[in-house]
PDB file of N, CA and C in Angstrom:
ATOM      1  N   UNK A   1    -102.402  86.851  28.284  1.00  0.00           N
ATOM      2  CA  UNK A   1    -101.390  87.449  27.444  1.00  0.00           C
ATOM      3  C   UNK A   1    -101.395  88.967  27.634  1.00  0.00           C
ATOM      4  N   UNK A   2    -100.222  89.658  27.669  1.00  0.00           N
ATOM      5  CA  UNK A   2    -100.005  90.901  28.106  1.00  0.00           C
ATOM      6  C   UNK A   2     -99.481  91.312  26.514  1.00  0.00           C
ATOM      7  N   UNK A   3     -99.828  92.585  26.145  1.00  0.00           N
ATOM      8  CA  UNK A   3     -98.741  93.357  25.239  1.00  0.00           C
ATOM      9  C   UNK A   3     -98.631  94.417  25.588  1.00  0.00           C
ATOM     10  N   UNK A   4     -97.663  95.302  25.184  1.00  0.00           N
ATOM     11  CA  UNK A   4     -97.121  96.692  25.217  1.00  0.00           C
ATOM     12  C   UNK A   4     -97.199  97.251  23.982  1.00  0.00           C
ATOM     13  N   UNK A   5     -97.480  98.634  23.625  1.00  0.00           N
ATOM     14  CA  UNK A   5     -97.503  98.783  22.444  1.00  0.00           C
ATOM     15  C   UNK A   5     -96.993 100.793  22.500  1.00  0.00           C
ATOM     16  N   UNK A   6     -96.148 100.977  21.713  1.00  0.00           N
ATOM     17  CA  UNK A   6     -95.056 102.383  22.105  1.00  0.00           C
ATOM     18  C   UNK A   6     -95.791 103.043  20.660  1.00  0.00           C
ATOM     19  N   UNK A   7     -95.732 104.352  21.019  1.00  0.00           N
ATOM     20  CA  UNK A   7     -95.748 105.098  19.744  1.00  0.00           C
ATOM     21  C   UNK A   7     -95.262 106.272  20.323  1.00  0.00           C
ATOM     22  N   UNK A   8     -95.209 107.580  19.258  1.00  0.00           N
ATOM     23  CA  UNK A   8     -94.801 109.173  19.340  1.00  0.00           C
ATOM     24  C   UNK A   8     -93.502 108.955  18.982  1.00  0.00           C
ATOM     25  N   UNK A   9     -92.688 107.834  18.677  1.00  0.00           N
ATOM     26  CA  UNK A   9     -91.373 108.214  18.063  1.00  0.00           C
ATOM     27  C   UNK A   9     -91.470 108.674  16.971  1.00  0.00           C
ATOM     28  N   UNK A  10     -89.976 109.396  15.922  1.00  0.00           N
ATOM     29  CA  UNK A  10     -90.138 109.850  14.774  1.00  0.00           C
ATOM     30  C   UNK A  10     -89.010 110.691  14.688  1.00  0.00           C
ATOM     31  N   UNK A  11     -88.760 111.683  14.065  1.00  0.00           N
ATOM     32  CA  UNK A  11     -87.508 112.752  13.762  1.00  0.00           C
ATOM     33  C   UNK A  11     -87.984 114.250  14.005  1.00  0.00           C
ATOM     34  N   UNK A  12     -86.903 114.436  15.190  1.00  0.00           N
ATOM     35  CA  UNK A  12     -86.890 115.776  15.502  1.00  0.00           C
ATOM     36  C   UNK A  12     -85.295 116.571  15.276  1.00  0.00           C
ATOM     37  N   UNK A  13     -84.833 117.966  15.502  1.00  0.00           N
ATOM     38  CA  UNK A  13     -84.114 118.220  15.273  1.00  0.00           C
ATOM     39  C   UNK A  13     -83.447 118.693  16.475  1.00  0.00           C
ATOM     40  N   UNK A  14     -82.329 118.669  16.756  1.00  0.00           N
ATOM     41  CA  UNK A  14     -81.770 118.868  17.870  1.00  0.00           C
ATOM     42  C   UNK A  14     -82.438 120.060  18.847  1.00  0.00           C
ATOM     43  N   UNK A  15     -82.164 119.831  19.916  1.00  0.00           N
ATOM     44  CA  UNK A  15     -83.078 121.096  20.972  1.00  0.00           C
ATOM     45  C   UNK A  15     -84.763 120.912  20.973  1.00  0.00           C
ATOM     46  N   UNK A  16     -85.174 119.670  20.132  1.00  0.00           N
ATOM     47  CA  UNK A  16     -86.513 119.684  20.318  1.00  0.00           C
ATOM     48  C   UNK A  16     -87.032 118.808  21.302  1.00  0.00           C
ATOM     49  N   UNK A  17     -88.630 118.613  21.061  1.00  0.00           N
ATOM     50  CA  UNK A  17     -89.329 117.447  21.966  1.00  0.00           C
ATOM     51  C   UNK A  17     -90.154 116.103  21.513  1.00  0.00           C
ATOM     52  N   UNK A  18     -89.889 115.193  22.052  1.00  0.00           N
ATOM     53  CA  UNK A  18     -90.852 114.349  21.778  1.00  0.00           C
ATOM     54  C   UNK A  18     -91.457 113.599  23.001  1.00  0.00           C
ATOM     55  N   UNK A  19     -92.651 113.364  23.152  1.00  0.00           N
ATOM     56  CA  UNK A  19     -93.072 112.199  23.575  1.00  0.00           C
ATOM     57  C   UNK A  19     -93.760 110.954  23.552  1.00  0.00           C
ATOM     58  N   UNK A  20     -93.591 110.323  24.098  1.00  0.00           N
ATOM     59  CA  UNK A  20     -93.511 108.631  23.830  1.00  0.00           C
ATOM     60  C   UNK A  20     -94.511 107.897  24.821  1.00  0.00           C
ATOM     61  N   UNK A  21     -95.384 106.947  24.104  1.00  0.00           N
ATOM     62  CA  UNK A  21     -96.350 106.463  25.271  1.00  0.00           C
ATOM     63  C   UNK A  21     -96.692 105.083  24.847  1.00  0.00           C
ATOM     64  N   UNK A  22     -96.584 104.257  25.637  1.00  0.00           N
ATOM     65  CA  UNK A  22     -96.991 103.003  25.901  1.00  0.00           C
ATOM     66  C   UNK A  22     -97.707 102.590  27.035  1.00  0.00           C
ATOM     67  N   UNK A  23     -98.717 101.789  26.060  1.00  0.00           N
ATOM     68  CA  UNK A  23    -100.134 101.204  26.417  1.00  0.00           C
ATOM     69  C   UNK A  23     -99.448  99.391  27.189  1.00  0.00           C
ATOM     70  N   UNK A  24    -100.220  99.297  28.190  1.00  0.00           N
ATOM     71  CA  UNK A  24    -100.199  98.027  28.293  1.00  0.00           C
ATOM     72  C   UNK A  24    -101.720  97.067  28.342  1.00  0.00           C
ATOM     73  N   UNK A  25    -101.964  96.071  27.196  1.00  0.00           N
ATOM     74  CA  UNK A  25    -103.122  95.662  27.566  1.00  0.00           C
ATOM     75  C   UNK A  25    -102.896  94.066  27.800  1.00  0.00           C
ATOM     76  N   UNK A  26    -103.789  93.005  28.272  1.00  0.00           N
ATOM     77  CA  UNK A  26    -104.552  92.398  28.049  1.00  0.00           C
ATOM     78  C   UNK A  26    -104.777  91.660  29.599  1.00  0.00           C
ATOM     79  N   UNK A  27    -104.599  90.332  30.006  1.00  0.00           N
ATOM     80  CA  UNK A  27    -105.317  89.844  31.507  1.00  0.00           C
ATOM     81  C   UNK A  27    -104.357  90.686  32.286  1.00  0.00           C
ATOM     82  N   UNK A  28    -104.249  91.731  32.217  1.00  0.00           N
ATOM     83  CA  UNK A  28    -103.835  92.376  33.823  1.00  0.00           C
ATOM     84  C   UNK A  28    -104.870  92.967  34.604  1.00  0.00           C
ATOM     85  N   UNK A  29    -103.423  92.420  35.820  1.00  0.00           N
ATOM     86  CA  UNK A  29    -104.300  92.338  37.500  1.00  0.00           C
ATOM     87  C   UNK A  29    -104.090  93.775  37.698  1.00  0.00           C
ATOM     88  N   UNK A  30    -102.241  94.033  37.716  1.00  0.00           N
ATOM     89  CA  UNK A  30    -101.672  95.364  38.297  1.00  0.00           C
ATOM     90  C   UNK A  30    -100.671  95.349  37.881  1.00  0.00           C
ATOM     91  N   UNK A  31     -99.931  96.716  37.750  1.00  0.00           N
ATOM     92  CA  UNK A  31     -98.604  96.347  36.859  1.00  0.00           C
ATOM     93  C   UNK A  31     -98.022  97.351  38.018  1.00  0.00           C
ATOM     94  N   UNK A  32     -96.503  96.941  38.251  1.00  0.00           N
ATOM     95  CA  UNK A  32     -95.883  97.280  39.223  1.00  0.00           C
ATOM     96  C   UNK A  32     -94.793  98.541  38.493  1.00  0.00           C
ATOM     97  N   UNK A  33     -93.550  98.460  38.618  1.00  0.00           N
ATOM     98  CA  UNK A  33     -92.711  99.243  37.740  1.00  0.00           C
ATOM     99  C   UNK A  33     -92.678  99.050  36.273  1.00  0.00           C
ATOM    100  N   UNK A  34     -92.398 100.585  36.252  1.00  0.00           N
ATOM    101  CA  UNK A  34     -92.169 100.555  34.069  1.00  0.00           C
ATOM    102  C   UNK A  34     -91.349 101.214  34.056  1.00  0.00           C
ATOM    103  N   UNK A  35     -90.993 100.858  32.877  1.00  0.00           N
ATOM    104  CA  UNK A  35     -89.919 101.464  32.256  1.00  0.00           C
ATOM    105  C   UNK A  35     -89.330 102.011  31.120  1.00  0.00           C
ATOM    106  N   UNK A  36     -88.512 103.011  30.561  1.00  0.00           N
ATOM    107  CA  UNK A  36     -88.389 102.993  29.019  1.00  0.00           C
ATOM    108  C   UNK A  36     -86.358 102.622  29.049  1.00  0.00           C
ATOM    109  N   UNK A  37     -86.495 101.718  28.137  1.00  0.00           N
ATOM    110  CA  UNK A  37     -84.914 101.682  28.010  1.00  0.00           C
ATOM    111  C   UNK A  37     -84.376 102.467  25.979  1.00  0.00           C
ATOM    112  N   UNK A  38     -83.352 102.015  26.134  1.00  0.00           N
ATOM    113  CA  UNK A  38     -82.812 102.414  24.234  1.00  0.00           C
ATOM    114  C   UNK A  38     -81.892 101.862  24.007  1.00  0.00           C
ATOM    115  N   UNK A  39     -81.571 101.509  22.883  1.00  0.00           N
ATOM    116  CA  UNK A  39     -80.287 100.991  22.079  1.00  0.00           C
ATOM    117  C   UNK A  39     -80.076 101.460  20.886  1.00  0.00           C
ATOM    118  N   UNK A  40     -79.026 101.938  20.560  1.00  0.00           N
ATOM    119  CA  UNK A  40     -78.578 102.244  19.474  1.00  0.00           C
ATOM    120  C   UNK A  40     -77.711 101.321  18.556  1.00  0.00           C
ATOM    121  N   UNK A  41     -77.761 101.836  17.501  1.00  0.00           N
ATOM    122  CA  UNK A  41     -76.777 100.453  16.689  1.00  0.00           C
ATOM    123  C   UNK A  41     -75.400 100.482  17.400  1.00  0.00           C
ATOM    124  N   UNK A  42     -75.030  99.486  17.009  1.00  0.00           N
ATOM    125  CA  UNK A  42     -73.648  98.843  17.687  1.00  0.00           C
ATOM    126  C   UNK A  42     -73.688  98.968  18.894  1.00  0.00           C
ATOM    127  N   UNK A  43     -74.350  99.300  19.842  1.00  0.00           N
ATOM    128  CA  UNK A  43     -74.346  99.550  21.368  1.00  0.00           C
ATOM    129  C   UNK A  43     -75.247  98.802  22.205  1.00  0.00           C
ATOM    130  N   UNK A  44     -75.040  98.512  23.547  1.00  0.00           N
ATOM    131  CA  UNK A  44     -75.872  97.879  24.382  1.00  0.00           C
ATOM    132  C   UNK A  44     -77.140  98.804  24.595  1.00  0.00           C
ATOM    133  N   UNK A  45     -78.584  98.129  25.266  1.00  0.00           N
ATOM    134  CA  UNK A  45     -79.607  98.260  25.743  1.00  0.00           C
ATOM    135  C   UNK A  45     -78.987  99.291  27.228  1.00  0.00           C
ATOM    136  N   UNK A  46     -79.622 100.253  26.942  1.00  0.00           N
ATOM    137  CA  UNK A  46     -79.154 101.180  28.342  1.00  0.00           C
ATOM    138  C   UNK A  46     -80.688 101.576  28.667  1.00  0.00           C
ATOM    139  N   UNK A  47     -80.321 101.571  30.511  1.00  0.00           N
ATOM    140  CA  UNK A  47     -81.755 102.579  31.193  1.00  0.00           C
ATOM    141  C   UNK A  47     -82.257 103.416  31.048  1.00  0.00           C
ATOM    142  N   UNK A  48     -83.197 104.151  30.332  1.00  0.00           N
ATOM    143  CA  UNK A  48     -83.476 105.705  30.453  1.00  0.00           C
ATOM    144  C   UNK A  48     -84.569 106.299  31.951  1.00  0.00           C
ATOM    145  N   UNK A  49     -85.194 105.761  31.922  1.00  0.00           N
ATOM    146  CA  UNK A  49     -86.314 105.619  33.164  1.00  0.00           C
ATOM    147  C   UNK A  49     -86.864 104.824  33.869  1.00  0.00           C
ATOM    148  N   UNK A  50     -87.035 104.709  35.143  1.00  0.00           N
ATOM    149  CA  UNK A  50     -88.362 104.143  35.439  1.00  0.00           C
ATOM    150  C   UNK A  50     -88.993 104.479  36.577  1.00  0.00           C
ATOM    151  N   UNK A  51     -90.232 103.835  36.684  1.00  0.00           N
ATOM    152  CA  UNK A  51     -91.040 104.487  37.655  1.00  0.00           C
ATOM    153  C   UNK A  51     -92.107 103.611  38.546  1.00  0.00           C
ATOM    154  N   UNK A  52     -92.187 103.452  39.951  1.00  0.00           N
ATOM    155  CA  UNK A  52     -92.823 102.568  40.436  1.00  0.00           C
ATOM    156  C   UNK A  52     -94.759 102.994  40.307  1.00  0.00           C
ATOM    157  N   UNK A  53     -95.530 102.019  40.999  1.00  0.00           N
ATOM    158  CA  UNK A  53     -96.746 102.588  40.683  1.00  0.00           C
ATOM    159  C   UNK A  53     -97.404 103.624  41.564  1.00  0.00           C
ATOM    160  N   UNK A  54     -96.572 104.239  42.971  1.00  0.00           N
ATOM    161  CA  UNK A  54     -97.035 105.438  43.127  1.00  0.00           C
ATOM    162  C   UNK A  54     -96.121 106.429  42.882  1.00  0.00           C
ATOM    163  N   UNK A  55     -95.395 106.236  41.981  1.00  0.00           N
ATOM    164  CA  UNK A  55     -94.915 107.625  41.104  1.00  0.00           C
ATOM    165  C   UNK A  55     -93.309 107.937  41.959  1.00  0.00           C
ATOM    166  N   UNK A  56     -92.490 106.663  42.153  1.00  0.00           N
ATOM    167  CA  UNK A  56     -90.897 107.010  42.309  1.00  0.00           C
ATOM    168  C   UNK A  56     -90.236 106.769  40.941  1.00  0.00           C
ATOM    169  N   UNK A  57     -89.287 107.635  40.671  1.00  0.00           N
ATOM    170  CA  UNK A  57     -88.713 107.621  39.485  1.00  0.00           C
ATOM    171  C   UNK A  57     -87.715 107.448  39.608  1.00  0.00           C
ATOM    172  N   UNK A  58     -86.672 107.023  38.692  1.00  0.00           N
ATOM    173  CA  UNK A  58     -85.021 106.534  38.463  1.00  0.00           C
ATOM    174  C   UNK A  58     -84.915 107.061  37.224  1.00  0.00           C
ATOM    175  N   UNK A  59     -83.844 107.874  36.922  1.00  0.00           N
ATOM    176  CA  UNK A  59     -83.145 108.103  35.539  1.00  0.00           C
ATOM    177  C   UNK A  59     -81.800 108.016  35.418  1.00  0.00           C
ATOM    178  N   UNK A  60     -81.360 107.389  34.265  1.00  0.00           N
ATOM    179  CA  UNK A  60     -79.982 107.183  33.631  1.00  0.00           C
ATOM    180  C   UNK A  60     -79.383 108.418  33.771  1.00  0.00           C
ATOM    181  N   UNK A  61     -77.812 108.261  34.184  1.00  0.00           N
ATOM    182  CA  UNK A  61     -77.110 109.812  33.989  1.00  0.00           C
ATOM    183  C   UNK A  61     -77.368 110.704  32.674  1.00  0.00           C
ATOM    184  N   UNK A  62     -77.314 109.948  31.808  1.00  0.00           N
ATOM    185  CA  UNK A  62     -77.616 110.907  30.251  1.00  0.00           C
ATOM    186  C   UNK A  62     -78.691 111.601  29.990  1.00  0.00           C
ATOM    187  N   UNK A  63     -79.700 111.437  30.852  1.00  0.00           N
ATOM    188  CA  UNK A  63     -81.060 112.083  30.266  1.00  0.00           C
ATOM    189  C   UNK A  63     -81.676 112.953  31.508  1.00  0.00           C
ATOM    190  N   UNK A  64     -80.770 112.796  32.854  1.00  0.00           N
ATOM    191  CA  UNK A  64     -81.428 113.476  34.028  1.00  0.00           C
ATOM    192  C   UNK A  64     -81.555 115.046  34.007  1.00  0.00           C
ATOM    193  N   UNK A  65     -82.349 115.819  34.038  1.00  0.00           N
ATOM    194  CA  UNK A  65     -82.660 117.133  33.663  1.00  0.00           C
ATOM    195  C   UNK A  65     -83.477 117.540  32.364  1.00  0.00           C
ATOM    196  N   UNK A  66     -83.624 116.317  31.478  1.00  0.00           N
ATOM    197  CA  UNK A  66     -84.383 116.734  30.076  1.00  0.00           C
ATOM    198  C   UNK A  66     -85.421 115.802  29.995  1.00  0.00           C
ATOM    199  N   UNK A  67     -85.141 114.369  30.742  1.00  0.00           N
ATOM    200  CA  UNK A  67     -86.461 113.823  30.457  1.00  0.00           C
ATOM    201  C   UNK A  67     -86.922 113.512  31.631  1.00  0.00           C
ATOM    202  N   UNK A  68     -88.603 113.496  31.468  1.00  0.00           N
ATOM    203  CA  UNK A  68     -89.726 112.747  32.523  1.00  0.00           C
ATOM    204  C   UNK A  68     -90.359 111.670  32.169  1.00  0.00           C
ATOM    205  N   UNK A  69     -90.114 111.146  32.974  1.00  0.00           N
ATOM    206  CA  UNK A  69     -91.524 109.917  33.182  1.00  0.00           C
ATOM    207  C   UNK A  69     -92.466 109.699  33.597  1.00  0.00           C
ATOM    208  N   UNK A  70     -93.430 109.398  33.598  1.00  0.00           N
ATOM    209  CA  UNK A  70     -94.791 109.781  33.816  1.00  0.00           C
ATOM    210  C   UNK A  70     -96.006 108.083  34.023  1.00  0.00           C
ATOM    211  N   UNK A  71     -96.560 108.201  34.298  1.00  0.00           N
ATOM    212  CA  UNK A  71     -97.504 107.028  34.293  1.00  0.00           C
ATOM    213  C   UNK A  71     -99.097 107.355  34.770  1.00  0.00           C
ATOM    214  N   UNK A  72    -100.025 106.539  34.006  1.00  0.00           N
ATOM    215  CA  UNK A  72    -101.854 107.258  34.322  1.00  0.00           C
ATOM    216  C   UNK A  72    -101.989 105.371  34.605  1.00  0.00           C
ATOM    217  N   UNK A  73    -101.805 104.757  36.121  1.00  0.00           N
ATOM    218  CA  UNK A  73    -102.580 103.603  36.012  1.00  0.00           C
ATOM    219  C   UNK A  73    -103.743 103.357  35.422  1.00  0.00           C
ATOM    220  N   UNK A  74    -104.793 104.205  35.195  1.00  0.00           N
ATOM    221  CA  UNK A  74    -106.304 103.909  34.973  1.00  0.00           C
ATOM    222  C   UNK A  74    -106.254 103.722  33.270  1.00  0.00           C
ATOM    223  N   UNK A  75    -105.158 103.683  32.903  1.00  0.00           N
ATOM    224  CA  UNK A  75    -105.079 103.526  31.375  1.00  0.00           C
ATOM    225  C   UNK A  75    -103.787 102.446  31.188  1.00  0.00           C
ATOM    226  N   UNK A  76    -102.872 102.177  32.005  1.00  0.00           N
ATOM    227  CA  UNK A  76    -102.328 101.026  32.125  1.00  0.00           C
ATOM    228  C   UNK A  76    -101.112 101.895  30.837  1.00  0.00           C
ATOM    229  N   UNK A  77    -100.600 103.426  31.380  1.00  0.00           N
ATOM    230  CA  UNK A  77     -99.625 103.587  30.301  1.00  0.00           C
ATOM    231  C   UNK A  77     -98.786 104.263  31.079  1.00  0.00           C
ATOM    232  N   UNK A  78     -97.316 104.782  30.626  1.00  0.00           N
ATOM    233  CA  UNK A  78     -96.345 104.916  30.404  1.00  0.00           C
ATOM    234  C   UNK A  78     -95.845 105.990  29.558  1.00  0.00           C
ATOM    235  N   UNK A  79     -95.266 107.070  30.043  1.00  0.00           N
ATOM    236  CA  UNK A  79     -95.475 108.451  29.349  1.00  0.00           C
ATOM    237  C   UNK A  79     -93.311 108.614  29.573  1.00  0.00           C
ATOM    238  N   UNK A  80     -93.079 108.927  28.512  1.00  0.00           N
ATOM    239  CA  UNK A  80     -91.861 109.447  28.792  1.00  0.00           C
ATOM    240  C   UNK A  80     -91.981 111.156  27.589  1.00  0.00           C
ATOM    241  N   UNK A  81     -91.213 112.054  28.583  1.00  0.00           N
ATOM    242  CA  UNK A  81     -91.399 113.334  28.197  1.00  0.00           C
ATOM    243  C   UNK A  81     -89.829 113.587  27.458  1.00  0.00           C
ATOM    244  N   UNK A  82     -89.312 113.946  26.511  1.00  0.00           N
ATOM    245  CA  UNK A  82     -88.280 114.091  26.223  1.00  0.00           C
ATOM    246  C   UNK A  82     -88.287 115.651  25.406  1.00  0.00           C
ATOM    247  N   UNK A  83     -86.957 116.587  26.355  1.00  0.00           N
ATOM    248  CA  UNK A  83     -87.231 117.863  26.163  1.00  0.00           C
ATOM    249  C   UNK A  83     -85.614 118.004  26.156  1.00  0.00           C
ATOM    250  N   UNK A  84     -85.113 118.935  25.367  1.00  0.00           N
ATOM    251  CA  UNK A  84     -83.666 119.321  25.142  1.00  0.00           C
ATOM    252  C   UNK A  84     -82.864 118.112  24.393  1.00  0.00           C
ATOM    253  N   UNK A  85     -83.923 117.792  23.587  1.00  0.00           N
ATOM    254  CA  UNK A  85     -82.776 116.265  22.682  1.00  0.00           C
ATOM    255  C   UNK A  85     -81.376 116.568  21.937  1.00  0.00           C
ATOM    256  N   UNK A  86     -80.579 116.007  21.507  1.00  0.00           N
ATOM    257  CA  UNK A  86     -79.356 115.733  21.578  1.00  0.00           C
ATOM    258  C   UNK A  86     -79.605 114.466  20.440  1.00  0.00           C
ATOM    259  N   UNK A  87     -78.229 114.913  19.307  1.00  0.00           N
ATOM    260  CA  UNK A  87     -77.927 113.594  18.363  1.00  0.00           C
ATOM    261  C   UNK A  87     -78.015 112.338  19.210  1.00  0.00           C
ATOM    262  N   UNK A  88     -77.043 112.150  20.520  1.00  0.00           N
ATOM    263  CA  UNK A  88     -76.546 111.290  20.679  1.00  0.00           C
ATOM    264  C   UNK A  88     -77.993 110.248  21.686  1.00  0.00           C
ATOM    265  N   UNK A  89     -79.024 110.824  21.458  1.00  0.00           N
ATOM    266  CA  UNK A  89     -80.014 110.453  21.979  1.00  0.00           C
ATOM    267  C   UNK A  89     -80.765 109.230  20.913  1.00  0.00           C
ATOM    268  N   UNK A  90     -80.588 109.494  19.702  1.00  0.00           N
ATOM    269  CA  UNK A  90     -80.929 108.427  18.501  1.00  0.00           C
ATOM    270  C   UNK A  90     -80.502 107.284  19.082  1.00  0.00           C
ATOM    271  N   UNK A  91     -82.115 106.909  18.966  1.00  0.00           N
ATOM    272  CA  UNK A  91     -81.889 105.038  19.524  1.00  0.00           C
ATOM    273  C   UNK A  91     -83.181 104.245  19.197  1.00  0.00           C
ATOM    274  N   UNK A  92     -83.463 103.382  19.165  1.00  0.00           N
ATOM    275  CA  UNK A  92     -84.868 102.601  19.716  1.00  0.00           C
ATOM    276  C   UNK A  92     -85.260 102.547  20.836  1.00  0.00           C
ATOM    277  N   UNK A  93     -86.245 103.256  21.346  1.00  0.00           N
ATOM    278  CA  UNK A  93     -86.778 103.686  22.641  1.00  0.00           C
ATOM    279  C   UNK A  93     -87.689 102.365  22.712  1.00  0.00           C
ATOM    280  N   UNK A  94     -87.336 101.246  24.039  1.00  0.00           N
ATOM    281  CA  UNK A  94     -88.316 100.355  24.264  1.00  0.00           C
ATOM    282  C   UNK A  94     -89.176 100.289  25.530  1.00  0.00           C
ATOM    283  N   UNK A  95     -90.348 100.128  25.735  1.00  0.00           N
ATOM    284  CA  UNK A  95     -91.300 100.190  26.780  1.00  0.00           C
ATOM    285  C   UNK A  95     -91.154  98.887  27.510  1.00  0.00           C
ATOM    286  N   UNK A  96     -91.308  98.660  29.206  1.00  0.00           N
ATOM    287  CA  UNK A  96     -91.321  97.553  29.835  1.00  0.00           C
ATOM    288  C   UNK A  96     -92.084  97.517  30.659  1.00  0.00           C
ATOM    289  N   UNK A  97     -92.658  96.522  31.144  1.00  0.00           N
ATOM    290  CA  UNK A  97     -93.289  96.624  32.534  1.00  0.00           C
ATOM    291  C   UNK A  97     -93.314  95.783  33.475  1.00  0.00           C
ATOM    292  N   UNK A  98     -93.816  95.497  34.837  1.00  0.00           N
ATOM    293  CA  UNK A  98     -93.764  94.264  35.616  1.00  0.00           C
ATOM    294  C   UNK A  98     -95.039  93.831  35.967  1.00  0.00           C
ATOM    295  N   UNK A  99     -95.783  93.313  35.221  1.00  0.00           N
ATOM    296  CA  UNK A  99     -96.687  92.958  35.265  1.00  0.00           C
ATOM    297  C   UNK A  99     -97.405  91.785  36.193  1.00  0.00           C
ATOM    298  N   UNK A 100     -98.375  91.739  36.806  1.00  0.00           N
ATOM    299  CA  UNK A 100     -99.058  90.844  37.623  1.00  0.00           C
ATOM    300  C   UNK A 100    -100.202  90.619  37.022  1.00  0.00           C
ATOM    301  N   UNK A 101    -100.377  89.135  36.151  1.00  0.00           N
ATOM    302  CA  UNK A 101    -101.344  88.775  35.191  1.00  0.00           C
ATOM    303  C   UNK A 101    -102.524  88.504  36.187  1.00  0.00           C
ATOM    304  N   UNK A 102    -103.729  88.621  36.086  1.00  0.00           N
ATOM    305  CA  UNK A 102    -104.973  88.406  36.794  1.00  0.00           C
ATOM    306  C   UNK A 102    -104.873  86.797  36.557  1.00  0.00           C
ATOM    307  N   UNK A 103    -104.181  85.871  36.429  1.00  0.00           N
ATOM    308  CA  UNK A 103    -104.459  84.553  36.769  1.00  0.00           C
ATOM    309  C   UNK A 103    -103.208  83.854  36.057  1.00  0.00           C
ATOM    310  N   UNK A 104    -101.832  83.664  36.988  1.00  0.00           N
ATOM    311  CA  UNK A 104    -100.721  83.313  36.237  1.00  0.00           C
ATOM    312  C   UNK A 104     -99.513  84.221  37.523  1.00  0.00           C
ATOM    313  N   UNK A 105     -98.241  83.662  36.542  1.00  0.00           N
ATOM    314  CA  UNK A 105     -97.165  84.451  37.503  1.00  0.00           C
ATOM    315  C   UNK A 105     -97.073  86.039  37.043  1.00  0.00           C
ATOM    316  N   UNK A 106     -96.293  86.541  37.906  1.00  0.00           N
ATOM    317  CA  UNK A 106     -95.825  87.856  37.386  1.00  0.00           C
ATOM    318  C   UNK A 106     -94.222  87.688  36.858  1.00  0.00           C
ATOM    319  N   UNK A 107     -94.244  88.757  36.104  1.00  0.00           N
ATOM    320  CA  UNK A 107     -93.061  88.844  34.909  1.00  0.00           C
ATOM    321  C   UNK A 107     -92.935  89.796  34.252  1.00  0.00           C
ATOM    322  N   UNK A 108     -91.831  90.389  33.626  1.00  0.00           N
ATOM    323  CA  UNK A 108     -91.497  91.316  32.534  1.00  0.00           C
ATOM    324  C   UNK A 108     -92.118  91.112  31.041  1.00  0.00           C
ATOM    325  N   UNK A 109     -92.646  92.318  30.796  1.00  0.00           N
ATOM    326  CA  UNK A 109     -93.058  92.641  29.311  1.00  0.00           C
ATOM    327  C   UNK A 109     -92.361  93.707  28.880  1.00  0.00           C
ATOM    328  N   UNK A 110     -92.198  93.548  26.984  1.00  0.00           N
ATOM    329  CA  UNK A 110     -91.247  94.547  26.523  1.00  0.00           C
ATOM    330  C   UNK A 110     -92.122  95.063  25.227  1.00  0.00           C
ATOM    331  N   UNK A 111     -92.442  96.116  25.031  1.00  0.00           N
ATOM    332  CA  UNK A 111     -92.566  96.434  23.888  1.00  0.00           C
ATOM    333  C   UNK A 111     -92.190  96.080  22.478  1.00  0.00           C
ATOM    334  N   UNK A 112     -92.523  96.677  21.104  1.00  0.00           N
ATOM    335  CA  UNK A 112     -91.473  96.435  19.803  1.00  0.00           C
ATOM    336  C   UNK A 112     -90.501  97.140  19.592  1.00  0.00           C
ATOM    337  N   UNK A 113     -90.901  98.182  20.635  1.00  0.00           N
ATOM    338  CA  UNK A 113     -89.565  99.262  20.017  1.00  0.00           C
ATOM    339  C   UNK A 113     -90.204 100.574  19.088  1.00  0.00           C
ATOM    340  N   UNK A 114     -89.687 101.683  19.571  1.00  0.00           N
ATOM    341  CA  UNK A 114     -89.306 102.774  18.428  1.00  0.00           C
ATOM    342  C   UNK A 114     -88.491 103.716  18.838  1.00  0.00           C
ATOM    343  N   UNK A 115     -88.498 104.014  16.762  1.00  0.00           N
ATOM    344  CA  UNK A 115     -87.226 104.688  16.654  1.00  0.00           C
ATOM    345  C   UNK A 115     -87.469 106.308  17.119  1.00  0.00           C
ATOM    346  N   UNK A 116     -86.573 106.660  17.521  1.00  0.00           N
ATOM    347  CA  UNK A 116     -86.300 108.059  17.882  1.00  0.00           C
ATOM    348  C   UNK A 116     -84.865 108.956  17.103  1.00  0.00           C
ATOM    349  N   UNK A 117     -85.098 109.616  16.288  1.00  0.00           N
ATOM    350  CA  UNK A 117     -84.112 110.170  15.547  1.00  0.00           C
ATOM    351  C   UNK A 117     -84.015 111.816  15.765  1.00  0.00           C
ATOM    352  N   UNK A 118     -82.782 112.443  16.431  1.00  0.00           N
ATOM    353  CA  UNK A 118     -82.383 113.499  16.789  1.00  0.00           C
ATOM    354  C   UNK A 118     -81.382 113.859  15.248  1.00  0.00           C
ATOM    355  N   UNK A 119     -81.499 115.186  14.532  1.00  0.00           N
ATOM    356  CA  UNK A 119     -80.487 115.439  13.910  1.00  0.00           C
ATOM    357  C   UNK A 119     -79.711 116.269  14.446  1.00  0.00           C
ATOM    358  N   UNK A 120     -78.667 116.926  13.525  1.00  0.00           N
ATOM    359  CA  UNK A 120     -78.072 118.397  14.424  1.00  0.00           C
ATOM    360  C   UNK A 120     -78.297 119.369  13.413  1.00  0.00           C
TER     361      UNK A 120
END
């Protein structure tokens, strides 16, 4: 059994920073790409990042220039840097990964989610 587990969300005010980190534990072998996605109410699940395991990155048009992604294999986490926030950034920030279980198939894991709240 694999979990993900996100924290550092919370309320900042526009132009500020937060960052966000998710842990992945339990029978893992190696975890391949991660990722952070978001959804906001009434809206679909959109991409914000991701990143393979020697450090190629992908970002969504909305966040390219303010946020990073980051990853420390030897801790099995997931770092997203978020700098120059924006209202329209309020969402549930969720953690993913592709995990390769030490005895089993490989597959996607998702975090619970957190909230991230930008005011103006």
């Amino acid at each position: 059994q694999v979990q993900l587990v996100e924290s550092g969300g919370g309320l900042v005010q526009a132009g500020g920073s937060l960052r966000l980190s998710c842990a992945a534990s339990g029978s893992i072998f190696i975890i391949h790409n991660m990722g952070w996605y978001r959804q906001a109410p009434g809206k679909q699940r959109e991409l914000v990042a991701t990143i393979t395991r020697v450090g190629g990155t992908n970002y969504g048009d909305s966040v390219k220039g303010r946020f990073t992604i980051s990853r420390d294999n030897a801790k099995n986490t997931v770092y997203l840097q978020m700098n120059s926030l924006k209202p329209e950034d309020t969402a549930v920030y969720y953690c993913n990964a592709d995990v390769q279980a030490v005895v089993g198939a490989r597959g996607d894991y998702w975090g619970q989610g957190t909230q991230v709240t930008v005011s103006s």
